[in-house]
Protein backbone atom coordinates (compact mmCIF):
# COMPACT_ATOMS: atom_id res chain seq x y z
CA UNK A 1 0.00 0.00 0.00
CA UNK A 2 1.08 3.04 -0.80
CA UNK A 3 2.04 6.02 1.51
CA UNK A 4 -0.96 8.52 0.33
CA UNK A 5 -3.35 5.32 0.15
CA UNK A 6 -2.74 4.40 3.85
CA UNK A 7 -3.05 8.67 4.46
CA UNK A 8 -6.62 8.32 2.76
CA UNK A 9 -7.56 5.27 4.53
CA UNK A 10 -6.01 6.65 8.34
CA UNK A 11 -7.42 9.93 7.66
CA UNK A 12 -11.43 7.96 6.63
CA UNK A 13 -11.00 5.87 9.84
CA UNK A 14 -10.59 9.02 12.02
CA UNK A 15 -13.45 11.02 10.46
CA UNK A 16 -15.37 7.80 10.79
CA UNK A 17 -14.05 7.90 14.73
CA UNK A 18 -15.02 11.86 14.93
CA UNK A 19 -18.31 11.23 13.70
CA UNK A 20 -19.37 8.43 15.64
CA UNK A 21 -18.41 10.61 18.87
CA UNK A 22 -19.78 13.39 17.85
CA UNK A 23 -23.23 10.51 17.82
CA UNK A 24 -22.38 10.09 21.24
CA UNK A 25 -22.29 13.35 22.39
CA UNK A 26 -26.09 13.69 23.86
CA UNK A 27 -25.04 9.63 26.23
CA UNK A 28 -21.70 11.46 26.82
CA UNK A 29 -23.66 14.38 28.62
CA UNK A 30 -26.01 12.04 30.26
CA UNK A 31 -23.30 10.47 31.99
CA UNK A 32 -21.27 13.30 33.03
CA UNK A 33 -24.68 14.26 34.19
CA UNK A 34 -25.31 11.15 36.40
CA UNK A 35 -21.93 10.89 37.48
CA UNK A 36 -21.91 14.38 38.95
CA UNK A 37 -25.62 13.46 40.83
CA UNK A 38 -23.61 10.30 42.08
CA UNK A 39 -20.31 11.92 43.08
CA UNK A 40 -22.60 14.79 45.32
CA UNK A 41 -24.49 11.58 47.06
CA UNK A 42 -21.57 10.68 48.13
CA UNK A 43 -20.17 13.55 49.19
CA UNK A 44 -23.30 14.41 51.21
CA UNK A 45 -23.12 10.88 52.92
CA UNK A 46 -19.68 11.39 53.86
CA UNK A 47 -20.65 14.88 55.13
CA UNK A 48 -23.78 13.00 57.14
CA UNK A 49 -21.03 10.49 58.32
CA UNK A 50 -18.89 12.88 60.43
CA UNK A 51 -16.26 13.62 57.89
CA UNK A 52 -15.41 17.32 57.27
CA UNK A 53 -15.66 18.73 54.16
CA UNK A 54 -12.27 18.09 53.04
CA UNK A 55 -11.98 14.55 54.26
CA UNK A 56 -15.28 13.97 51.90
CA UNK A 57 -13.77 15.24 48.67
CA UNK A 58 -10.78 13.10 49.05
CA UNK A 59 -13.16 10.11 50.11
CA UNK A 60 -15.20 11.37 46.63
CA UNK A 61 -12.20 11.54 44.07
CA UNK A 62 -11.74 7.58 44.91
CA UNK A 63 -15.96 6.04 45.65
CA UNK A 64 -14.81 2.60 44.50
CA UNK A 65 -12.53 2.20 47.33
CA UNK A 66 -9.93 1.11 45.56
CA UNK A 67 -6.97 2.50 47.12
């Protein structure tokens, strides 16, 4: 394959990649949406729970307890 065919093909398969985002866009907001609802639960229950307000952001930035 040439160098300009593999250009035409990479450059198709990243508009195709653009586009299909750029679909997603309205699910992408819905998230971010529900994530931020979820992320202020949890802050409010670790607020509830006795921890001050900077012990529940850094209890929020990690809610799978993971670490």
């Amino acid at each position: 394959m040439s160098n300009e065919a593999k250009r035409v093909i990479d450059n198709a398969k990243s508009n195709a990649a653009y586009e299909q985002l750029e679909r997603m866009m309205p699910e992408i907001a819905r998230q971010a949406d529900l994530t931020a609802r979820v992320r202020w639960l949890h802050y409010r229950a670790s607020i509830r729970a006795g921890f001050t307000p900077e012990q529940a952001i850094e209890l929020c930035q990690n809610p799978n307890m993971t670490e």
